[in-house]
N, C-alpha and C. Protein backbone atom coordinates (compact mmCIF):
# COMPACT_ATOMS: atom_id res chain seq x y z
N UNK A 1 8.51 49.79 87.25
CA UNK A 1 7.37 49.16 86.64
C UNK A 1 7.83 47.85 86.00
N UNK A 2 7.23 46.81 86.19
CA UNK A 2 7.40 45.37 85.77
C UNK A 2 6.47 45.13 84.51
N UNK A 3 7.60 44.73 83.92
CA UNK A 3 6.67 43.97 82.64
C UNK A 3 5.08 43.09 82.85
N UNK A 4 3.88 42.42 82.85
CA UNK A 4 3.63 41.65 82.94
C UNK A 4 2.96 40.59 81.67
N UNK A 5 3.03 39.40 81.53
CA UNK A 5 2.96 38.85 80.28
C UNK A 5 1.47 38.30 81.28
N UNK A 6 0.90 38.42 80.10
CA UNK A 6 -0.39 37.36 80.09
C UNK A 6 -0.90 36.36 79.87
N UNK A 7 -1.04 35.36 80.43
CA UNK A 7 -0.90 33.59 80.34
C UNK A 7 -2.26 33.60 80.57
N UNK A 8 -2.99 32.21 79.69
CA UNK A 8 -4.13 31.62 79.73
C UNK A 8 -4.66 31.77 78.60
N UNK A 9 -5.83 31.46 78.44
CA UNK A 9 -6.67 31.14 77.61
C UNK A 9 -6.27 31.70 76.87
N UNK A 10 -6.46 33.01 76.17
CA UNK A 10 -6.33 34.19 75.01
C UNK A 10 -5.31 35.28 75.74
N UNK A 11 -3.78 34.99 75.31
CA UNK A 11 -3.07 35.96 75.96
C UNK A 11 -1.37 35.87 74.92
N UNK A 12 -1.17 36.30 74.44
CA UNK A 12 -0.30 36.09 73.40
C UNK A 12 0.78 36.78 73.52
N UNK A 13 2.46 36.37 73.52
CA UNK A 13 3.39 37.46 74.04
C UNK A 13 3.89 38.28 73.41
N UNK A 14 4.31 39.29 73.81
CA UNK A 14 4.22 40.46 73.38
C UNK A 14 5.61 40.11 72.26
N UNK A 15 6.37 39.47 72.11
CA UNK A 15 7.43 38.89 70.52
C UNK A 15 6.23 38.05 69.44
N UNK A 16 4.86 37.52 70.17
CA UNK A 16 4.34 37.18 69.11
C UNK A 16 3.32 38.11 68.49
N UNK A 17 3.38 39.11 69.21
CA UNK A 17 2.23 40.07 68.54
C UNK A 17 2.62 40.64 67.08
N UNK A 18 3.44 40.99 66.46
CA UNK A 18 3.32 40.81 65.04
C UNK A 18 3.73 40.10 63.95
N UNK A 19 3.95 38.47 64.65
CA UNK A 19 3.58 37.38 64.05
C UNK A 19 2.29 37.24 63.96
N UNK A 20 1.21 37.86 64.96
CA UNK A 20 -0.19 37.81 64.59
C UNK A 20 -0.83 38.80 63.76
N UNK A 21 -0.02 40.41 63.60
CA UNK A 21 -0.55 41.20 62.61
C UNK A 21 -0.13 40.70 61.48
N UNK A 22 1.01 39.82 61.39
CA UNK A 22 1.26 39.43 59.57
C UNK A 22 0.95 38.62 59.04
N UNK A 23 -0.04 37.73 59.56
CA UNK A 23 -0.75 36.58 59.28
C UNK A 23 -2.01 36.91 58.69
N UNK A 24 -2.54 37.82 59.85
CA UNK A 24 -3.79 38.69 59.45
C UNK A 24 -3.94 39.18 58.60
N UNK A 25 -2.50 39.73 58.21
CA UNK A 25 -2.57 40.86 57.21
C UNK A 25 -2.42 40.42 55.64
N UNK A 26 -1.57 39.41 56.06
CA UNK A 26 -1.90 38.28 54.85
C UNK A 26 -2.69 37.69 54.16
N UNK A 27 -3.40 36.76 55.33
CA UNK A 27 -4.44 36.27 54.93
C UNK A 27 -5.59 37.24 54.05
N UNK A 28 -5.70 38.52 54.93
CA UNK A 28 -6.62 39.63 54.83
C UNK A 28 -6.56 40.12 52.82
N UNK A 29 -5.19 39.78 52.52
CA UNK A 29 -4.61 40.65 51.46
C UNK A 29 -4.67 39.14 50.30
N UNK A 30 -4.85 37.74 50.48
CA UNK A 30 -5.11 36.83 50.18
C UNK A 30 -6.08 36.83 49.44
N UNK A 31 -7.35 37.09 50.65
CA UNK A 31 -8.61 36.88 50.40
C UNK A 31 -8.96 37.79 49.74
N UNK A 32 -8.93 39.37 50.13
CA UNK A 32 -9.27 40.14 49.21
C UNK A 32 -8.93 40.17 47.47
N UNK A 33 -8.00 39.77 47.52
CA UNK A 33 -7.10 38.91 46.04
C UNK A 33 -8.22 38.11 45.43
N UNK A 34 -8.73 37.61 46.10
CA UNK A 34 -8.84 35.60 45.27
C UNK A 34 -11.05 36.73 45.07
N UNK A 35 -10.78 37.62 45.96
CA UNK A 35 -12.49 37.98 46.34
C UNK A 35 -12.27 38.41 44.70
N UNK A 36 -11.59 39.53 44.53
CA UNK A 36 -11.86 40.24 43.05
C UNK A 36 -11.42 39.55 42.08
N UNK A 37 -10.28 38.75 42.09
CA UNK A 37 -10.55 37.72 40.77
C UNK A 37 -11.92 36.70 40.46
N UNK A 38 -11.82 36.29 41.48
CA UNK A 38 -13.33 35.36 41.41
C UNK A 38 -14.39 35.99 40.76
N UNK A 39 -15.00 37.29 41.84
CA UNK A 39 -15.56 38.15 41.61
C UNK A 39 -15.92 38.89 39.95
N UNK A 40 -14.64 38.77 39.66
CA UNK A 40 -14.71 39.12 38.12
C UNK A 40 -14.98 38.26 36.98
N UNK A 41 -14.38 37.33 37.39
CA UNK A 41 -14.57 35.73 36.39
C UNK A 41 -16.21 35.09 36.24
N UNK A 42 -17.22 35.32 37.54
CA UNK A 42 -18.16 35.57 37.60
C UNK A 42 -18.93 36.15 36.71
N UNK A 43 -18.36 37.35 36.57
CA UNK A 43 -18.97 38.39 35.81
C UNK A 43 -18.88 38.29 34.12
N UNK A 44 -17.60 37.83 34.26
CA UNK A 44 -17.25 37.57 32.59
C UNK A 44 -17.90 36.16 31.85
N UNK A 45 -17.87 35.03 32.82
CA UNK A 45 -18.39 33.90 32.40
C UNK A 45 -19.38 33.79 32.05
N UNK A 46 -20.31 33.23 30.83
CA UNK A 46 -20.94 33.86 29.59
C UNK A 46 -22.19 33.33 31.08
N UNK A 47 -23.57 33.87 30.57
CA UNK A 47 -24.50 33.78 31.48
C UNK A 47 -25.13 32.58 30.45
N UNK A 48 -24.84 31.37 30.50
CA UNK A 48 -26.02 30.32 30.06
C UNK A 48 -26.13 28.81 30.86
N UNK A 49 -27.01 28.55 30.43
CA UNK A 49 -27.44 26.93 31.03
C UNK A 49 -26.03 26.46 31.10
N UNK A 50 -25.37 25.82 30.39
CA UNK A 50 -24.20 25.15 30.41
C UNK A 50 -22.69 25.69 31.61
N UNK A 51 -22.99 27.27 31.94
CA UNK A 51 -22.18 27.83 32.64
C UNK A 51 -22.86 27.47 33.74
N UNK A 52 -24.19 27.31 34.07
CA UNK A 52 -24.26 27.55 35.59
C UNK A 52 -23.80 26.79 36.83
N UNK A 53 -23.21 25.48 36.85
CA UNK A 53 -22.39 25.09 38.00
C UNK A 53 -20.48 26.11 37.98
N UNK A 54 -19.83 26.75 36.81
CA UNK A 54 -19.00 27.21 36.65
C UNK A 54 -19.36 28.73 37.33
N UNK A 55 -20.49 29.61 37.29
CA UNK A 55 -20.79 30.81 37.85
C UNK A 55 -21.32 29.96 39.12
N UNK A 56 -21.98 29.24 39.51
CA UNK A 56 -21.65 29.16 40.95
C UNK A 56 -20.52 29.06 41.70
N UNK A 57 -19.78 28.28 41.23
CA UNK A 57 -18.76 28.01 42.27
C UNK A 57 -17.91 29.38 42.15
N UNK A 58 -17.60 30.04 40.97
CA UNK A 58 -17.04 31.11 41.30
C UNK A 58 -17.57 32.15 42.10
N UNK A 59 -18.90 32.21 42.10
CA UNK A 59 -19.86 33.33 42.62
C UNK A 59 -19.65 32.74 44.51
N UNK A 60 -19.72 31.83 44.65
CA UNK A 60 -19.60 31.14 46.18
C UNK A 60 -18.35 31.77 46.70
N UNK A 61 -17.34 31.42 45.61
CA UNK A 61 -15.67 31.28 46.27
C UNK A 61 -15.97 32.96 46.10
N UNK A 62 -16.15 33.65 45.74
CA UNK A 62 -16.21 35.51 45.52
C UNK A 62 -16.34 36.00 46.65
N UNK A 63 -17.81 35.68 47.44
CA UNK A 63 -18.69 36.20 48.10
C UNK A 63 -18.21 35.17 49.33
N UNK A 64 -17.52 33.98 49.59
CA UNK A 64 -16.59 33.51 50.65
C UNK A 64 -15.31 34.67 51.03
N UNK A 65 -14.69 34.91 49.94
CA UNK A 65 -13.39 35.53 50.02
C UNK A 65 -13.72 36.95 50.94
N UNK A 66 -14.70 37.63 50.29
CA UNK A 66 -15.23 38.74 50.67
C UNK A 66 -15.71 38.95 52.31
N UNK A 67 -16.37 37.72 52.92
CA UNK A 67 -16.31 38.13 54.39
C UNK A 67 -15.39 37.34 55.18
N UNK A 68 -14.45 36.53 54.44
CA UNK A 68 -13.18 35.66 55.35
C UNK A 68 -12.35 37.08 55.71
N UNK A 69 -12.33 38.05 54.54
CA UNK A 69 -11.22 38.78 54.49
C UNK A 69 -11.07 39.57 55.88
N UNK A 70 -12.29 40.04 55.81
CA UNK A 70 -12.46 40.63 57.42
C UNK A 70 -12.71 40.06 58.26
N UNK A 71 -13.20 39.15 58.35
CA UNK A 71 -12.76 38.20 59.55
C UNK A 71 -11.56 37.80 60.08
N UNK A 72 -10.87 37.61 59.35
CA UNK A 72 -9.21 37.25 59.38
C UNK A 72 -8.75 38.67 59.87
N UNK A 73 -9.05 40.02 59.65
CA UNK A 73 -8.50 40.69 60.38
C UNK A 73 -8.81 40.94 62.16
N UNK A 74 -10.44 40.36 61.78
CA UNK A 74 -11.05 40.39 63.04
C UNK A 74 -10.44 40.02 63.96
N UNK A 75 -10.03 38.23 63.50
CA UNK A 75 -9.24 37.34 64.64
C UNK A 75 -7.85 37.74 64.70
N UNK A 76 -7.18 38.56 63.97
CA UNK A 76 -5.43 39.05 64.31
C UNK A 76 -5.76 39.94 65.14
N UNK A 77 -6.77 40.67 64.74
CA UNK A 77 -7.26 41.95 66.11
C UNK A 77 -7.30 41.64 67.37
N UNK A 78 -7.98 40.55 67.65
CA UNK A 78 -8.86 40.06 68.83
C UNK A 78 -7.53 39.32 69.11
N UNK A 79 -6.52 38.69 68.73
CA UNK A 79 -5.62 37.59 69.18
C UNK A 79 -4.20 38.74 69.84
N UNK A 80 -4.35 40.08 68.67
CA UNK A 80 -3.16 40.51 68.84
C UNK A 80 -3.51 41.65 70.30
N UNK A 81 -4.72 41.67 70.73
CA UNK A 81 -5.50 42.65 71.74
C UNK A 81 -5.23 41.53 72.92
N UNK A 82 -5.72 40.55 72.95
CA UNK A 82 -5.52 39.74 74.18
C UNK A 82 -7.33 39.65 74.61
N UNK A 83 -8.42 39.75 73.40
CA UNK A 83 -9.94 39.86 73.56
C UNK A 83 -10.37 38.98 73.77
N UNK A 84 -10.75 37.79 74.39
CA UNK A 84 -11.51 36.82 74.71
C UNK A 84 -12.01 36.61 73.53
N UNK A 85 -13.68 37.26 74.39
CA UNK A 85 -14.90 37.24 73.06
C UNK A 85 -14.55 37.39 71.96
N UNK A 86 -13.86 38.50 71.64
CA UNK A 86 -13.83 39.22 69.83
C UNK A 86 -12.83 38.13 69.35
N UNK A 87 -12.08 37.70 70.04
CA UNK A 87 -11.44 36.11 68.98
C UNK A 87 -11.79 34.90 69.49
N UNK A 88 -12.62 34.71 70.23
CA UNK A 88 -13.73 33.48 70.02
C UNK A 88 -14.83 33.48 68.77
N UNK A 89 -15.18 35.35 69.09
CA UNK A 89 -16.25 35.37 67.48
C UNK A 89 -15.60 35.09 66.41
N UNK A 90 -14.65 36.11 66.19
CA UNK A 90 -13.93 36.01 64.80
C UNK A 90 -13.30 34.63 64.85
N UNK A 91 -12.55 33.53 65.43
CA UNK A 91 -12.30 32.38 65.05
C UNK A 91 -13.29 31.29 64.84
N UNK A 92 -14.36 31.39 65.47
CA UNK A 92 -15.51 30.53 65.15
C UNK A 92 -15.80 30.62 63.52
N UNK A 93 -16.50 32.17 63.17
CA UNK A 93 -16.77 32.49 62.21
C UNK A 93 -16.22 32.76 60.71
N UNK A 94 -14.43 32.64 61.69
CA UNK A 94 -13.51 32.46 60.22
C UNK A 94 -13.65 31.13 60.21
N UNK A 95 -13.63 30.33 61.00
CA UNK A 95 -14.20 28.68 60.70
C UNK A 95 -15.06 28.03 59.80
N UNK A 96 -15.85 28.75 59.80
CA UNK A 96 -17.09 28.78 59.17
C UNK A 96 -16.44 29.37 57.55
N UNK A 97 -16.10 30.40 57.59
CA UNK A 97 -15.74 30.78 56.44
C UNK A 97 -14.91 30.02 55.80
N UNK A 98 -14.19 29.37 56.37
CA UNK A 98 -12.71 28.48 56.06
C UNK A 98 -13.34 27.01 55.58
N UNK A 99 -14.43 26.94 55.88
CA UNK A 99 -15.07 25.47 55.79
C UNK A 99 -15.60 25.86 54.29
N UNK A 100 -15.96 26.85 54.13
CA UNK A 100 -16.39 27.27 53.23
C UNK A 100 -15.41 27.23 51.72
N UNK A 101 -14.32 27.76 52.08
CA UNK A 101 -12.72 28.18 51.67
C UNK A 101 -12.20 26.59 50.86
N UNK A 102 -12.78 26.20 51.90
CA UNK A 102 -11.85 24.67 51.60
C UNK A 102 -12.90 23.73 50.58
N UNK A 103 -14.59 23.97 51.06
CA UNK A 103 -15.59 23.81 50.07
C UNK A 103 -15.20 24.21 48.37
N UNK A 104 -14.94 25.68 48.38
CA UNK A 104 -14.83 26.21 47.32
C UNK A 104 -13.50 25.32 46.53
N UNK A 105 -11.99 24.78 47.53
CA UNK A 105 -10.99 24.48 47.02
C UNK A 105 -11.43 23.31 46.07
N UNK A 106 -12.68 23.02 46.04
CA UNK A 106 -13.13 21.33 46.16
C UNK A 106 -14.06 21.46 44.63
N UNK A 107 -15.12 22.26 44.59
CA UNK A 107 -16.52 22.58 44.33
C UNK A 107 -15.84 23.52 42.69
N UNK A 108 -14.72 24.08 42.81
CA UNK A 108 -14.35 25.14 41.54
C UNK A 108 -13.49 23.92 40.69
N UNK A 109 -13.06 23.19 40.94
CA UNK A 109 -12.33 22.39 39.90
C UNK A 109 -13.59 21.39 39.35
N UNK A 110 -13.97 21.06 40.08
CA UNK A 110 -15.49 19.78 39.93
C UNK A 110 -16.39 20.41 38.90
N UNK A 111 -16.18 21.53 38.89
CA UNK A 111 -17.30 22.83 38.07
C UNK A 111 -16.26 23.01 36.52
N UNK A 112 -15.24 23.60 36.60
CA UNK A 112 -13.85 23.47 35.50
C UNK A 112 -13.97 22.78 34.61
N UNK A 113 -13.71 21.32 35.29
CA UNK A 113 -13.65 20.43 34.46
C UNK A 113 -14.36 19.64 33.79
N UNK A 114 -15.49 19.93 34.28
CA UNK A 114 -16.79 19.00 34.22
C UNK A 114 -17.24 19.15 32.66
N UNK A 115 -18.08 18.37 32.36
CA UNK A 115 -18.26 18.47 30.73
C UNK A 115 -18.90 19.80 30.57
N UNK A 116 -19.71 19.89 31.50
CA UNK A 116 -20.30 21.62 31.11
C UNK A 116 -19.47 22.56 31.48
N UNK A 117 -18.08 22.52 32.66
CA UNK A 117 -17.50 23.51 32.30
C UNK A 117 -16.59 23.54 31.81
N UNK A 118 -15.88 22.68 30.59
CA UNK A 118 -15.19 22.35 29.87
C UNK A 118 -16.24 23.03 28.31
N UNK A 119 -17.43 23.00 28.30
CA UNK A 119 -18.24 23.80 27.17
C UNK A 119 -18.24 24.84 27.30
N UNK A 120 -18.30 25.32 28.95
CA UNK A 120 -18.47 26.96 29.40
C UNK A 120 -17.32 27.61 28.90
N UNK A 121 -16.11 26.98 29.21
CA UNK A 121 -14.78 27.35 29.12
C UNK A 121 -14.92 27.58 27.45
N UNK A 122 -15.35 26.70 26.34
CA UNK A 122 -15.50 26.92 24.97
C UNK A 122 -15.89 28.20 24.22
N UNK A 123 -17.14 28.85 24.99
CA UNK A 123 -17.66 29.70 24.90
C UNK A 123 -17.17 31.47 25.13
N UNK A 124 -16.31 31.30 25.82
CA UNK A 124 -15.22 32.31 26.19
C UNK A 124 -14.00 31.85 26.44
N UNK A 125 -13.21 31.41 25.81
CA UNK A 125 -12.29 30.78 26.08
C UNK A 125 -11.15 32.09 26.90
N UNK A 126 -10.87 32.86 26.66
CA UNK A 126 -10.52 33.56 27.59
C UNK A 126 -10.21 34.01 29.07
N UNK A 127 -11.53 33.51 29.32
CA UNK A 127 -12.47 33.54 30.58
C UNK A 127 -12.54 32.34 30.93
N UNK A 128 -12.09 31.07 30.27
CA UNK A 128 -12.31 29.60 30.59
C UNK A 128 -10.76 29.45 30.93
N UNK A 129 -9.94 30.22 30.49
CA UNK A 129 -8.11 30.13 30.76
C UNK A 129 -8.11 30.79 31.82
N UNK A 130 -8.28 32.05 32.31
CA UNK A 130 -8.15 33.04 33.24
C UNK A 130 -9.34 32.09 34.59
N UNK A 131 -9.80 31.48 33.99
CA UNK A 131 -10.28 30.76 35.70
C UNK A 131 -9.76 29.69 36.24
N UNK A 132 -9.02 28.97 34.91
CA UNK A 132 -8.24 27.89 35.32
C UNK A 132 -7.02 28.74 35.56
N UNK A 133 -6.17 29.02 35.79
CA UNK A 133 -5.20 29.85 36.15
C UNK A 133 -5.05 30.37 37.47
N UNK A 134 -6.25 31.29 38.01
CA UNK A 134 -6.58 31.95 38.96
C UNK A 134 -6.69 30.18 40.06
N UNK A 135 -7.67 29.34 39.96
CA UNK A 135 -8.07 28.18 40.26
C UNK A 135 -6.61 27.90 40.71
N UNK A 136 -5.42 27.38 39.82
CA UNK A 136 -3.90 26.86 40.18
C UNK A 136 -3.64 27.72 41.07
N UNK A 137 -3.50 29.48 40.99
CA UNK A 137 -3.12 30.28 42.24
C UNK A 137 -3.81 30.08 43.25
N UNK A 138 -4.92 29.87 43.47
CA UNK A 138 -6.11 29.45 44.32
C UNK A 138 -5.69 28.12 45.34
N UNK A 139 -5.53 26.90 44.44
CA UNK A 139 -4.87 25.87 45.19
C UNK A 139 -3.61 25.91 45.65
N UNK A 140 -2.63 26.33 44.88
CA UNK A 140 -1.06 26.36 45.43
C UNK A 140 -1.06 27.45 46.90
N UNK A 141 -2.14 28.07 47.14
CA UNK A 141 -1.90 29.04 48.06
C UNK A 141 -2.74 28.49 49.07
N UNK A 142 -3.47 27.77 49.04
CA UNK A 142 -4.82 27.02 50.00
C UNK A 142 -3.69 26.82 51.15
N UNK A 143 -2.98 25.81 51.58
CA UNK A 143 -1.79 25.82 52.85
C UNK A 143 -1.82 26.43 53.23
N UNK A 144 -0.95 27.57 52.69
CA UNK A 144 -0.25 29.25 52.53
C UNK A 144 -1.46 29.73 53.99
N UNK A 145 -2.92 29.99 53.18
CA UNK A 145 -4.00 29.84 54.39
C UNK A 145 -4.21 29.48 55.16
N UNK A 146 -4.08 28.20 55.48
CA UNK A 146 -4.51 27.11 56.42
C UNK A 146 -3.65 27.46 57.53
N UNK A 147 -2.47 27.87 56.95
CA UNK A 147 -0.90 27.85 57.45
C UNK A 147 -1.18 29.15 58.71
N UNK A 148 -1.58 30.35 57.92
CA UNK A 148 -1.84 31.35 58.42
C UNK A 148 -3.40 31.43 59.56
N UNK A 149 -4.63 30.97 59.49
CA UNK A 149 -5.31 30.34 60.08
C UNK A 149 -4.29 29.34 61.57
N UNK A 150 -3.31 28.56 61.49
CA UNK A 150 -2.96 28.06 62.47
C UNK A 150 -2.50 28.52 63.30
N UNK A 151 -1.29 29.71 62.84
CA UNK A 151 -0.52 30.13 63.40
C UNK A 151 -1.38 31.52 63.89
N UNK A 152 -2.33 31.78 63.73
CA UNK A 152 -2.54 32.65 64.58
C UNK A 152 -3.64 32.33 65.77
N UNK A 153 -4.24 30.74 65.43
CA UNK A 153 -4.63 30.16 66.25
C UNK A 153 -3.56 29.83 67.66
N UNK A 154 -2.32 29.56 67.44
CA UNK A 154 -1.15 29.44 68.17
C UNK A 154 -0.25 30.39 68.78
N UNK A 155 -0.10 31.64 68.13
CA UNK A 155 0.23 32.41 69.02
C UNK A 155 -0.73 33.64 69.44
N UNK A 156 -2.04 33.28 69.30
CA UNK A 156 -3.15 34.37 70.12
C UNK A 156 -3.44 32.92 71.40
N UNK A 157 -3.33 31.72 71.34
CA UNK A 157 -4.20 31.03 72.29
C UNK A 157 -3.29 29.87 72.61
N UNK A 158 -2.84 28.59 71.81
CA UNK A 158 -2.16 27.66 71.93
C UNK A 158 -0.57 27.68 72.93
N UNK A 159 -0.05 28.94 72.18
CA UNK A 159 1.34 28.86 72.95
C UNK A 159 1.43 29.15 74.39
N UNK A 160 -0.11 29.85 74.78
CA UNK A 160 0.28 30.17 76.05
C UNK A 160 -0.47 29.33 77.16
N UNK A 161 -1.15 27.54 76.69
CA UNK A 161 -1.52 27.07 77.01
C UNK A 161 -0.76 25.34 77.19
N UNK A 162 -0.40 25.24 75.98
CA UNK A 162 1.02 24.69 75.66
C UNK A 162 2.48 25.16 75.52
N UNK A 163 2.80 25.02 75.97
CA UNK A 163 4.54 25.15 76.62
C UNK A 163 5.67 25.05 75.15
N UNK A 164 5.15 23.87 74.73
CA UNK A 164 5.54 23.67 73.57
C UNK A 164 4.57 22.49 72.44
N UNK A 165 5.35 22.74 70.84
CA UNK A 165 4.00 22.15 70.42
C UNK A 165 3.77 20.37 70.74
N UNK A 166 2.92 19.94 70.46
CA UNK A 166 2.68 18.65 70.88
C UNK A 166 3.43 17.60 69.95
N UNK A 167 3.39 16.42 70.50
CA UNK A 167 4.25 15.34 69.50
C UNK A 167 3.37 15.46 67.93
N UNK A 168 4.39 15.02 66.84
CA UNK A 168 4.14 14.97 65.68
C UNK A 168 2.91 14.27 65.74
N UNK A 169 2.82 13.15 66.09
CA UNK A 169 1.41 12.04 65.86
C UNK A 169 0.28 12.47 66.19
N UNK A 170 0.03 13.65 67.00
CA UNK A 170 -0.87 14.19 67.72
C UNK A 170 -1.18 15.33 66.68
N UNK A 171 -0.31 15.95 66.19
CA UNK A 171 -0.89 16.54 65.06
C UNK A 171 -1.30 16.26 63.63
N UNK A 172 -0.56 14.90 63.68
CA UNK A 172 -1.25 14.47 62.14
C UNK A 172 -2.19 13.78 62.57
N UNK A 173 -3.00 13.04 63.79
CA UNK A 173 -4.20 12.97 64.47
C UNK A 173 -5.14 13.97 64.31
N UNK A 174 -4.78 14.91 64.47
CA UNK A 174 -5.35 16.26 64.63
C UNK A 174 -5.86 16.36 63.24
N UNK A 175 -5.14 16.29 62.31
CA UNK A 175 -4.81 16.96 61.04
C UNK A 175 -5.98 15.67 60.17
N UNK A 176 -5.68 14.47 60.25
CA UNK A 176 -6.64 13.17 59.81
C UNK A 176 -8.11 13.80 60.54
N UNK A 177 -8.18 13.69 61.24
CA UNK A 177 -9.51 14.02 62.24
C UNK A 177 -10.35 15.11 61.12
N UNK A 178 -9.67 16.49 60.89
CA UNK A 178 -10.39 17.17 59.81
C UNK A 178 -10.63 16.96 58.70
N UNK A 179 -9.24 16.05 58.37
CA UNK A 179 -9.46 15.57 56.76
C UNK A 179 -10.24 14.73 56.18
N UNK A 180 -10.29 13.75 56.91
CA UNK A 180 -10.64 12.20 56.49
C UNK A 180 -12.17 12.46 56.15
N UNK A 181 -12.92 13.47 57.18
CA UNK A 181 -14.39 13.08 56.89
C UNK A 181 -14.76 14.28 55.94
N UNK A 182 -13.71 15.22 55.45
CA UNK A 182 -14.25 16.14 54.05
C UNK A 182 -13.93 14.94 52.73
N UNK A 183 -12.69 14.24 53.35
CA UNK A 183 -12.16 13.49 51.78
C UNK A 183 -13.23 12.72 51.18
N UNK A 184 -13.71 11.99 52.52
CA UNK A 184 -15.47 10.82 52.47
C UNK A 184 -16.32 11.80 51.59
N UNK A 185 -16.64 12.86 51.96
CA UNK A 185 -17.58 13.39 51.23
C UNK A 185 -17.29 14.09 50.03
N UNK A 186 -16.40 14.49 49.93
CA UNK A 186 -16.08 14.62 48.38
C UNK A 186 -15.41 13.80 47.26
N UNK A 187 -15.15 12.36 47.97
CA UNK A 187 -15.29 11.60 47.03
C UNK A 187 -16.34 10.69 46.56
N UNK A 188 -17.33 11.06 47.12
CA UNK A 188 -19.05 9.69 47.53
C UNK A 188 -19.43 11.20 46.79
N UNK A 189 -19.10 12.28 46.23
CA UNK A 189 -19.94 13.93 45.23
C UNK A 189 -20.05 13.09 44.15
């Protein structure tokens, strides 16, 4: 009996298959993380006029974390199976979530710092430390994500389409291409 490896579109080799469960499993263990801190900070942050851009953005980034988490297992599933469809869905839709992810990276400090949530933060100060805190773990780990998001974009689909990865310029092309038109819009907020 002969080995056979599977090349094309969605076909990932069998040395990268749990480089794709630990990404997943990461990410998965990430999100669920950032879901119940958020989640809680929400809850604690005093309920008034002056809090409410500070309970949104936490309430957004909560209830983001909460269906990335399974999604991200979705797409290690579907990448580490060799599924077409089920990691076309789940990568579309962690897309979506991730747009979201990266919204929130943007939308929770803008809320923080802002004069009202710099009052919100007054009001419970506790709860105004413990979100700025969580917020620093939040950003220092945003990559960490992105990171994990790539690489399992690359070895469920990329590596077995590309040979090897592409020149540097082509990926910081790549990389400008996504950035440039979130940076436009969140600096014209």
């Amino acid at each position: 009996m002969t080995l056979e490896i599977k090349t094309g579109p969605i076909g990932s080799l069998p040395g990268d298959k749990p480089k794709i469960a630990f990404h997943a499993t990461m990410m998965a263990i990430q999100n669920a993380g950032f879901f119940i801190m958020y989640w809680d900070l929400w809850g604690f942050t005093p309920s008034a006029d002056i809090c409410d851009s500070t309970r949104y953005a936490e309430g957004v980034m909560a209830i983001t974390c909460f269906f990335v988490a399974f999604l991200c297992v979705g797409m290690g599933m579907a990448g580490y199976t060799d599924d077409k469809l089920a990691f076309i869905f789940y990568w579309f839709f962690h897309l979506i979530g991730g747009s979201m992810y990266t919204g929130c990276t943007v939308i929770v400090p803008l809320a923080l710092w802002s004069d009202d949530g710099e009052a919100c933060a007054d009001l419970s100060p506790v709860t105004g430390e413990r979100a700025r805190v969580v917020y620093y773990t939040h950003a220092g780990l945003y990559v960490v994500y992105v990171g994990g998001m790539l690489a399992i974009t690359y070895f469920s689909f990329l590596k077995s389409i590309l040979p090897k990865l592409p020149p540097i310029f082509v990926m910081v092309l790549a990389a400008m291409f996504f950035c440039v038109p979130q940076a436009i819009l969140y600096v014209t907020l």
